[in-house]
Protein backbone atom coordinates (compact mmCIF):
# COMPACT_ATOMS: atom_id res chain seq x y z
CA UNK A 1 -68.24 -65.58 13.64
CA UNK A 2 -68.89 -68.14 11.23
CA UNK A 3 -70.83 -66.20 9.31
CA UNK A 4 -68.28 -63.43 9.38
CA UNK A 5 -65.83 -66.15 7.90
CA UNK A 6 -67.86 -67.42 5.46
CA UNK A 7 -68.33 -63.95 3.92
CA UNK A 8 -64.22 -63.67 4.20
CA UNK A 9 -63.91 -66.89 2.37
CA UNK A 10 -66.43 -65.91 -0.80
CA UNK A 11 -64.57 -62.19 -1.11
CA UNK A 12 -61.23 -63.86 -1.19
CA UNK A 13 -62.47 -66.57 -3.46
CA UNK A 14 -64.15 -63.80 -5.68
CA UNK A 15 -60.69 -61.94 -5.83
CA UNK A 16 -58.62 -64.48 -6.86
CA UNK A 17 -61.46 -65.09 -9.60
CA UNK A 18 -61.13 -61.99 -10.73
CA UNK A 19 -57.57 -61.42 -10.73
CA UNK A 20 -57.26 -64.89 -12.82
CA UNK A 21 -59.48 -63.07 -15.74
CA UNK A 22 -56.72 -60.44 -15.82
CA UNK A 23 -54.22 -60.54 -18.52
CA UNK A 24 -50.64 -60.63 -16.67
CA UNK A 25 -47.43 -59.12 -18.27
CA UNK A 26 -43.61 -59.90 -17.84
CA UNK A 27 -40.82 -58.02 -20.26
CA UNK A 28 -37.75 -58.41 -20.42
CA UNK A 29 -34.79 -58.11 -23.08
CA UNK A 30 -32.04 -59.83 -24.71
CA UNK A 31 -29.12 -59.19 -24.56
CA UNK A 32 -29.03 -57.22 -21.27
CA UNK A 33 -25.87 -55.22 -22.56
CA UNK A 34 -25.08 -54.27 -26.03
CA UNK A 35 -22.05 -51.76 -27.69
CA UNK A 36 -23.06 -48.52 -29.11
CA UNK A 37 -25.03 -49.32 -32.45
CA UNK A 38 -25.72 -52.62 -31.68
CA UNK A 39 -29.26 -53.74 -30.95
CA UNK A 40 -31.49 -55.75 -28.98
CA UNK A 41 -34.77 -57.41 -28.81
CA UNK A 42 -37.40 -56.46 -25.95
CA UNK A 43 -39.24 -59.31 -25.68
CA UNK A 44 -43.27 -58.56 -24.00
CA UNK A 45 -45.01 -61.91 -22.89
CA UNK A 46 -48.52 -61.97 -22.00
CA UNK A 47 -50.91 -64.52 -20.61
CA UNK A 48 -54.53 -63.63 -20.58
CA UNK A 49 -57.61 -65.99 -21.18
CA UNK A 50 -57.93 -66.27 -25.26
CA UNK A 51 -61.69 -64.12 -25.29
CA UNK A 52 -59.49 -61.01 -24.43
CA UNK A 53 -57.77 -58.77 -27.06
CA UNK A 54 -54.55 -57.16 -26.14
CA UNK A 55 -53.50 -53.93 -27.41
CA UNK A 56 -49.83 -53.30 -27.18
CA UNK A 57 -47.67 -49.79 -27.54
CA UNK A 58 -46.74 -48.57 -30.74
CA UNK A 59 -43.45 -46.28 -31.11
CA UNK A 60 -43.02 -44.06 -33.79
CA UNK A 61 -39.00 -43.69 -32.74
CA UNK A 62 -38.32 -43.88 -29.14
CA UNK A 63 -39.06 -46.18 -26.39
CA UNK A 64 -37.65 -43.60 -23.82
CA UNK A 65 -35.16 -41.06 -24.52
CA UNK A 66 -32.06 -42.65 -25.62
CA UNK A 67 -33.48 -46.34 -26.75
CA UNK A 68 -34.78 -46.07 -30.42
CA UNK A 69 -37.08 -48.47 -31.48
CA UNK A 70 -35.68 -50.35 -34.89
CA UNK A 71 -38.96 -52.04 -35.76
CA UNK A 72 -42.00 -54.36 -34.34
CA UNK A 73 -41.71 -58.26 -34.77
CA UNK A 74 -44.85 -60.34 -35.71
CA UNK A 75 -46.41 -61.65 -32.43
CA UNK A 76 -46.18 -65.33 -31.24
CA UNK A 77 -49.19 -66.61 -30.19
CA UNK A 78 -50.45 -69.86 -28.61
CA UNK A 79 -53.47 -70.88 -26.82
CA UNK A 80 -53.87 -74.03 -24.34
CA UNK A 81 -56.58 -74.65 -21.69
CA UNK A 82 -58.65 -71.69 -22.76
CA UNK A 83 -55.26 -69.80 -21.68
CA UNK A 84 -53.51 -67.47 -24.51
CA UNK A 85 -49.73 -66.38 -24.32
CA UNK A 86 -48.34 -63.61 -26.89
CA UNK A 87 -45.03 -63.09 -27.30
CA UNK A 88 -44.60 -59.44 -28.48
CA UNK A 89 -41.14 -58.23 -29.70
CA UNK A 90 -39.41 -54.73 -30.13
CA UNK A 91 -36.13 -54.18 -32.04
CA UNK A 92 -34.11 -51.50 -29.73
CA UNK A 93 -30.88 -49.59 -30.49
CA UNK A 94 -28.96 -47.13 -28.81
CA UNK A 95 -25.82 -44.64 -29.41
CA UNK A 96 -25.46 -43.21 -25.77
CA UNK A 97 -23.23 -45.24 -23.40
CA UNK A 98 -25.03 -45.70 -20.18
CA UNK A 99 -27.58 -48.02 -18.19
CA UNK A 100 -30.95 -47.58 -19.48
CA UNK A 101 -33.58 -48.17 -16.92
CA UNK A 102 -37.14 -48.59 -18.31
CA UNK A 103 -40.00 -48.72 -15.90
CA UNK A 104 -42.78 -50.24 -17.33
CA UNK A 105 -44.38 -51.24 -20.79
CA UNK A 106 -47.99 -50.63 -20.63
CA UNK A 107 -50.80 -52.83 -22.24
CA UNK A 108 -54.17 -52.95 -22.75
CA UNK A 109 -56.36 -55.81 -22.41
CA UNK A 110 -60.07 -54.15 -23.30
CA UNK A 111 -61.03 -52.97 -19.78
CA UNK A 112 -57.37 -52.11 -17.97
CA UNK A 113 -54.24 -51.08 -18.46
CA UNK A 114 -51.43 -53.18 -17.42
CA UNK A 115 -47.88 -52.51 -16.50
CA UNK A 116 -45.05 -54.75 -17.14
CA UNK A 117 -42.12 -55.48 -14.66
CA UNK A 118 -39.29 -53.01 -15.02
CA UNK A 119 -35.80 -53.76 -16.77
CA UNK A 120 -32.89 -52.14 -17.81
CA UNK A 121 -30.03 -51.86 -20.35
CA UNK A 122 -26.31 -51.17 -20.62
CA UNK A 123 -24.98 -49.77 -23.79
CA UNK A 124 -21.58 -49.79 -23.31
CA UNK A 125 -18.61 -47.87 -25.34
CA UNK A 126 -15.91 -49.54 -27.53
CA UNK A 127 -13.04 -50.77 -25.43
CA UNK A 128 -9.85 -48.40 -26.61
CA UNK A 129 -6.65 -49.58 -26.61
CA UNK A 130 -3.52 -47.85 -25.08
CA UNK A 131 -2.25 -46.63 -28.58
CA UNK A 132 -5.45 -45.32 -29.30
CA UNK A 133 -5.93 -43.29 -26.29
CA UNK A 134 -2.64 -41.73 -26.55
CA UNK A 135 -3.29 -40.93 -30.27
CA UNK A 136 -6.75 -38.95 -28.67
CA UNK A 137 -4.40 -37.13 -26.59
CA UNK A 138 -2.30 -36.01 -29.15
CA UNK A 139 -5.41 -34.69 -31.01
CA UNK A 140 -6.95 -32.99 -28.28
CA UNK A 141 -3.69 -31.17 -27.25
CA UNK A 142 -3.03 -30.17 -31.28
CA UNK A 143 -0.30 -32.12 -31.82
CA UNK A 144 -1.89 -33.09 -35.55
CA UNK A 145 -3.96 -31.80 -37.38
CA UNK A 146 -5.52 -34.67 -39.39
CA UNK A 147 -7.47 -37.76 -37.86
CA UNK A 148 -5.51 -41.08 -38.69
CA UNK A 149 -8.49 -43.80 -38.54
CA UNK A 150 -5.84 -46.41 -38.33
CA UNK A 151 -3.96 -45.28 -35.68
CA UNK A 152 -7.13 -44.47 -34.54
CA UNK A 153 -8.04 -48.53 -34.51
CA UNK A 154 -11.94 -47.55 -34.78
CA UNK A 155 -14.04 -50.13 -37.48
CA UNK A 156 -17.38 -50.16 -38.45
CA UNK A 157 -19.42 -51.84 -35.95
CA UNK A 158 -20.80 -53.88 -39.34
CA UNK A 159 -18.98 -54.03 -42.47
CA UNK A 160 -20.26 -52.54 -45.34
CA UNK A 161 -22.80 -54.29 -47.37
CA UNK A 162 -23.51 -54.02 -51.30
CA UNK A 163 -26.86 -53.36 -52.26
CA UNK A 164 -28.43 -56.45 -54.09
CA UNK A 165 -29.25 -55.95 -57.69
CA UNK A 166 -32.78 -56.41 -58.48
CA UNK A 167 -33.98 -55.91 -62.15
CA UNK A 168 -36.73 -54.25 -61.22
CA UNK A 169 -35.14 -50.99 -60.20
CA UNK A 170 -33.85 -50.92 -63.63
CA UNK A 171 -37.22 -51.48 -65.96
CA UNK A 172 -36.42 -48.00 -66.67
CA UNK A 173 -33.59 -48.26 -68.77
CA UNK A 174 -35.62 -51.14 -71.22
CA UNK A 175 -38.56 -48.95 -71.64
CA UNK A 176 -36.04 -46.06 -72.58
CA UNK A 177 -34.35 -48.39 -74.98
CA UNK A 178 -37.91 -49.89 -76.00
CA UNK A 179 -38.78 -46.78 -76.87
CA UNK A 180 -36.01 -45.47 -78.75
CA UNK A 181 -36.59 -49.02 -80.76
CA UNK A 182 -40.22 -47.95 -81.80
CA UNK A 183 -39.08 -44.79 -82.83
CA UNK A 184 -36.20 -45.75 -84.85
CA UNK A 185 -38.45 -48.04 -86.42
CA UNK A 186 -41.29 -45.21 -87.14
CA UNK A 187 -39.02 -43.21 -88.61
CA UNK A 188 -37.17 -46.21 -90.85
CA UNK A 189 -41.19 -46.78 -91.95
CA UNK A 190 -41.83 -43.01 -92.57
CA UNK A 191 -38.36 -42.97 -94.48
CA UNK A 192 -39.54 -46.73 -96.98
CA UNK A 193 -43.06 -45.21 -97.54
CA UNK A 194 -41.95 -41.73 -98.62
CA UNK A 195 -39.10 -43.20 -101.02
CA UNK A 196 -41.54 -45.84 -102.41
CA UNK A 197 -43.65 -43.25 -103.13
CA UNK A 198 -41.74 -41.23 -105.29
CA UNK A 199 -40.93 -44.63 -107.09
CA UNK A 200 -44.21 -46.04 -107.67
CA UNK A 201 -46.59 -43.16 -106.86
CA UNK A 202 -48.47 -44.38 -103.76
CA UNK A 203 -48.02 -45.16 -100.54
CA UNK A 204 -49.69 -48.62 -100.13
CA UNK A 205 -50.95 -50.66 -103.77
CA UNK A 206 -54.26 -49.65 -104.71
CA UNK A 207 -56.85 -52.04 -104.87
CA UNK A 208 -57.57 -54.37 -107.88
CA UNK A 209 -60.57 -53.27 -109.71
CA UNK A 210 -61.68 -55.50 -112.07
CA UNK A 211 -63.51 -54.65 -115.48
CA UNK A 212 -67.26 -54.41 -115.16
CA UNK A 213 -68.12 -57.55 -117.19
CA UNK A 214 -65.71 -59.86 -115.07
CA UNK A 215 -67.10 -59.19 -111.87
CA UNK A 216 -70.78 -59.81 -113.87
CA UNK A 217 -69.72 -62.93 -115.17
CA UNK A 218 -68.28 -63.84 -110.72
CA UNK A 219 -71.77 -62.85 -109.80
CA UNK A 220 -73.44 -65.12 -112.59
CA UNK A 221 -71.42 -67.95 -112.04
CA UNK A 222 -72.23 -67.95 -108.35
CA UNK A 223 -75.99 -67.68 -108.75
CA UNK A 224 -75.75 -70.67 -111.58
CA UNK A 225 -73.86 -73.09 -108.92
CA UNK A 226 -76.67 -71.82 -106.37
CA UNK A 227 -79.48 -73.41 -109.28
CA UNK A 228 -82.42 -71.65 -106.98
CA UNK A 229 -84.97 -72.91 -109.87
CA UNK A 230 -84.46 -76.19 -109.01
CA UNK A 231 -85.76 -75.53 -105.23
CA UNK A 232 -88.83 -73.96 -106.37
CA UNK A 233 -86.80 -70.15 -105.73
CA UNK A 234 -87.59 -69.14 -109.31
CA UNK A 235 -88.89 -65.64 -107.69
CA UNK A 236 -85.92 -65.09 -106.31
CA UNK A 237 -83.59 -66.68 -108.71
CA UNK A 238 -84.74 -63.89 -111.81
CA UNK A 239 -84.59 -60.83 -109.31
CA UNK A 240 -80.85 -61.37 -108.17
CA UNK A 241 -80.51 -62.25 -112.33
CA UNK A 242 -82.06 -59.00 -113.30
CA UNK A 243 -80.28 -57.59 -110.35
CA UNK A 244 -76.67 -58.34 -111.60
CA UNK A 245 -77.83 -57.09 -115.36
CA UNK A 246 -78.74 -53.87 -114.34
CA UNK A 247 -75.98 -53.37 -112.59
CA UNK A 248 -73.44 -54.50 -114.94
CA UNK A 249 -75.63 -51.86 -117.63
CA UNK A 250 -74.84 -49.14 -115.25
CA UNK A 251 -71.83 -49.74 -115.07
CA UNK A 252 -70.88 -50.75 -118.92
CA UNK A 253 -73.00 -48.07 -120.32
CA UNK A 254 -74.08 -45.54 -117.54
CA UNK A 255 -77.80 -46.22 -117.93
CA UNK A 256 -79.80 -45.77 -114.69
CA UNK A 257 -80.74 -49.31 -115.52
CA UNK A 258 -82.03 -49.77 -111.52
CA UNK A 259 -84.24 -47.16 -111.88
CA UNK A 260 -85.99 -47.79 -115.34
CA UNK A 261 -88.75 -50.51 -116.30
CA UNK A 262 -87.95 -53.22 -118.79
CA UNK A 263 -89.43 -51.63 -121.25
CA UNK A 264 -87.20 -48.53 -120.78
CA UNK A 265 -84.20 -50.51 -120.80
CA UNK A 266 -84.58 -52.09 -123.70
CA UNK A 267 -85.00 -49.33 -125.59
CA UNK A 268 -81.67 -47.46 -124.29
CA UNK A 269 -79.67 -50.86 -125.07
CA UNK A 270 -81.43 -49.96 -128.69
CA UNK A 271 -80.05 -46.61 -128.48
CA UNK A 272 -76.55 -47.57 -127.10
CA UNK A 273 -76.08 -51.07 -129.15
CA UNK A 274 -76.73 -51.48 -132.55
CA UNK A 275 -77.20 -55.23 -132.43
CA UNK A 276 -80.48 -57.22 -132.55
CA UNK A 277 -79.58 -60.85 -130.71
CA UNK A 278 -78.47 -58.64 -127.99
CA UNK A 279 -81.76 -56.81 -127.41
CA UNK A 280 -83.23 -60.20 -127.95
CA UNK A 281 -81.35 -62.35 -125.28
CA UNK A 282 -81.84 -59.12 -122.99
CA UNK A 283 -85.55 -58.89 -123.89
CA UNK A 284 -85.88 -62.56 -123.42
CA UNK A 285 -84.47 -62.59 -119.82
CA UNK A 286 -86.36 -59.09 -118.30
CA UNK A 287 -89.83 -60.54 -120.17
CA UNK A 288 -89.27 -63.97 -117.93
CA UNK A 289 -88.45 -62.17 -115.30
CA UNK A 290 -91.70 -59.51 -114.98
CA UNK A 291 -93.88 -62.82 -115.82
CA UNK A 292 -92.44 -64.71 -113.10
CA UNK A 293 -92.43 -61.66 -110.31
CA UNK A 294 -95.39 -60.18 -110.98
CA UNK A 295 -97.83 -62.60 -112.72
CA UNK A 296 -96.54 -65.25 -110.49
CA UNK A 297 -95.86 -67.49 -113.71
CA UNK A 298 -93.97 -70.56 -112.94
CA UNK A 299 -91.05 -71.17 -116.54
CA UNK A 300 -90.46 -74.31 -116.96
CA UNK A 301 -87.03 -75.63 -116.79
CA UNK A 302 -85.68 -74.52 -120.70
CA UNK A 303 -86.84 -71.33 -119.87
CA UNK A 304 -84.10 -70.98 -116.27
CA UNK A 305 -81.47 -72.69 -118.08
CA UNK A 306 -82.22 -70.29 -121.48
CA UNK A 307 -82.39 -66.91 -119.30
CA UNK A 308 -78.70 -68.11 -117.25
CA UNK A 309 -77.20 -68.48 -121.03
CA UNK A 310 -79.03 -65.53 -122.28
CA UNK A 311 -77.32 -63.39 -119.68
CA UNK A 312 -73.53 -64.59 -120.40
CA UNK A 313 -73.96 -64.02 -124.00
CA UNK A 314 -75.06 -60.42 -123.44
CA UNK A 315 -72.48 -59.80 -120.78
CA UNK A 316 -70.10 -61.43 -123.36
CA UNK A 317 -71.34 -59.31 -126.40
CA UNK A 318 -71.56 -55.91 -124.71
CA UNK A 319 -67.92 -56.51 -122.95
CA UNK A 320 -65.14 -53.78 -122.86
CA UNK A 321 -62.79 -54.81 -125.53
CA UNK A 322 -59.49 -55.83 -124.06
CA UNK A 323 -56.96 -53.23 -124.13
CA UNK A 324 -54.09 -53.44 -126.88
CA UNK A 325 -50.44 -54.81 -125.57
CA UNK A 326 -47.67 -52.39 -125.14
CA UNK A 327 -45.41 -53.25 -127.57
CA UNK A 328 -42.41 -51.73 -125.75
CA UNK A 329 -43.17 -53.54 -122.27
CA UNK A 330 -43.29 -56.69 -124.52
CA UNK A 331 -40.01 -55.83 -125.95
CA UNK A 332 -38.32 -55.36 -122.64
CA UNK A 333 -39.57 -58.84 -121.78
CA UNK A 334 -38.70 -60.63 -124.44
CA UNK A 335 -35.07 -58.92 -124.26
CA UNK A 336 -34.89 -59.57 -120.51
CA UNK A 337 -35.79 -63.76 -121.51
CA UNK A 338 -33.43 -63.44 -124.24
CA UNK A 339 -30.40 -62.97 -121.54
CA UNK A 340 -31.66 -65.24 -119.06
CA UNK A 341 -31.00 -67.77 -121.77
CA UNK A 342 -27.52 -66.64 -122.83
């Protein structure tokens, strides 16, 4: 017998373990009795130790036929002593008039499904008052043959609400107008380009090209500030020298001058320039030079400064000759001063 009780003891203590480790479920709802169109919050708490994850019902419209389900709250959740309670909450509405009687909410906590308590709801119908009843029964013998809402005494169960204005759902309207600004503005360019055109001849002002012997004399004054001889660069200081030489040949006198020897250049300066202290300040600079590049002779310091005056003289001699004023553009100006000073 004692044995027997024993065994009774351990199965009941072993039960009541087990049924602690469930998670427990109570729902209920508030209010208990709402109008037509009116709604209500179903309210699901359950305890269950805090290892265990509870999956609760979703409804895609309605909770049972008749109660529509508005939306799903956020859960509450707290946890104390290893215990966790969740407070789960469904938004319910109705448009029948009757007492709703649910049975059970089921959950699942991982291993069972668990049933809630049952509940119900009333959704009652608008009270009617005496007038409007008898106005019903003069509608549903014939009597009219329009519906009076005011006699009828039937509101919104809400009033109406304006929709908020948010800028966003207008972004449309400034990119519209954005882009009727760009192209207004494309077509204002298109319009200034085409009519300075016909004015000036171009679209945008061609570049400034200066005269062959300026941009020679840029090029020489730059390498003269850079005075390469005097760091032991003479090497390097006669090739950019010969360099800007040849080019400004080719260019003056369209002679392959980067191409040719100095010998051959000096001769087709001969041809081209019937002057002898050219050829000479010429000969005197490309001689230097082939010494110092390919003999490795090292001029002394006469000789650099000689060959940098050398080569503005014959930039200087060999020059385009500067174009003859217009005599009727200097008219116009000097007429045009000639008011500003009456």
């Amino acid at each position: 017998m004692v044995r027997r009780g024993s065994l009774l003891a351990v199965t009941l203590l072993l039960g009541c373990m087990l049924h602690a480790q469930r998670a427990s479920v109570h729902a209920s709802v508030q209010p208990t009795e709402i109008l037509i169109g009116e709604q209500a919050v179903i309210n699901l708490k359950v305890i269950t130790p805090k290892e265990k994850i509870i999956h609760f019902p979703v409804y895609e419209k309605e909770m049972i036929p008749g109660i529509e389900v508005i939306a799903m709250l956020p859960p509450d959740t707290t946890i104390e002593n290893n215990v966790m309670t969740i407070n789960f909450r469904y938004l319910v509405t109705s448009f029948d008039s009757t007492l709703y009687h649910i049975p059970h909410i089921p959950i699942f906590d991982g291993n069972d499904t668990i049933l809630s308590n049952s509940f119900g709801l009333k959704v009652s119908s608008p009270q009617l008052s005496d007038s409007t009843l008898a106005y019903l029964e003069r509608i549903n013998k014939g009597e009219t043959d329009s519906i009076d809402f005011n006699q009828l005494q039937l509101n919104d169960i809400k009033p109406n609400r304006r929709v908020p204005f948010v800028w966003t759902d207008w972004l449309w309207l400034l990119w519209i107008l954005l882009g009727v600004m760009l192209l207004m503005a494309l077509i204002g360019l298109a319009i200034y380009l085409v009519l300075r055109k016909k004015r000036r001849g171009y679209f945008f002002k061609p570049p400034e090209v200066l005269p062959a012997h300026l941009r020679a004399v840029r090029e020489l004054d730059k390498l003269k500030q850079e005075r390469l001889w005097l760091q032991g660069r003479e090497k390097e200081f006669y090739s950019r020298l010969t360099d800007i030489l040849r080019s400004y040949i080719w260019e003056r006198e369209g002679i392959q001058a980067m191409e040719m020897t100095s010998g051959e250049i000096l001769y087709e300066i001969g041809q081209a320039v019937d002057n002898e202290m050219v050829c000479g300040n010429l000969k005197q600079i490309l001689t230097t030079a082939d010494l110092v590049k390919f003999a490795k002779y090292k001029p002394y310091p006469d000789e650099n400064d000689m060959s940098m005056v050398n080569a503005y003289l014959f930039v200087n001699q060999t020059k385009e000759d500067d174009p003859l004023p217009d005599l009727k553009q200097e008219g116009k100006k000097e007429a045009a001063a000639v008011t500003l000073n009456d």
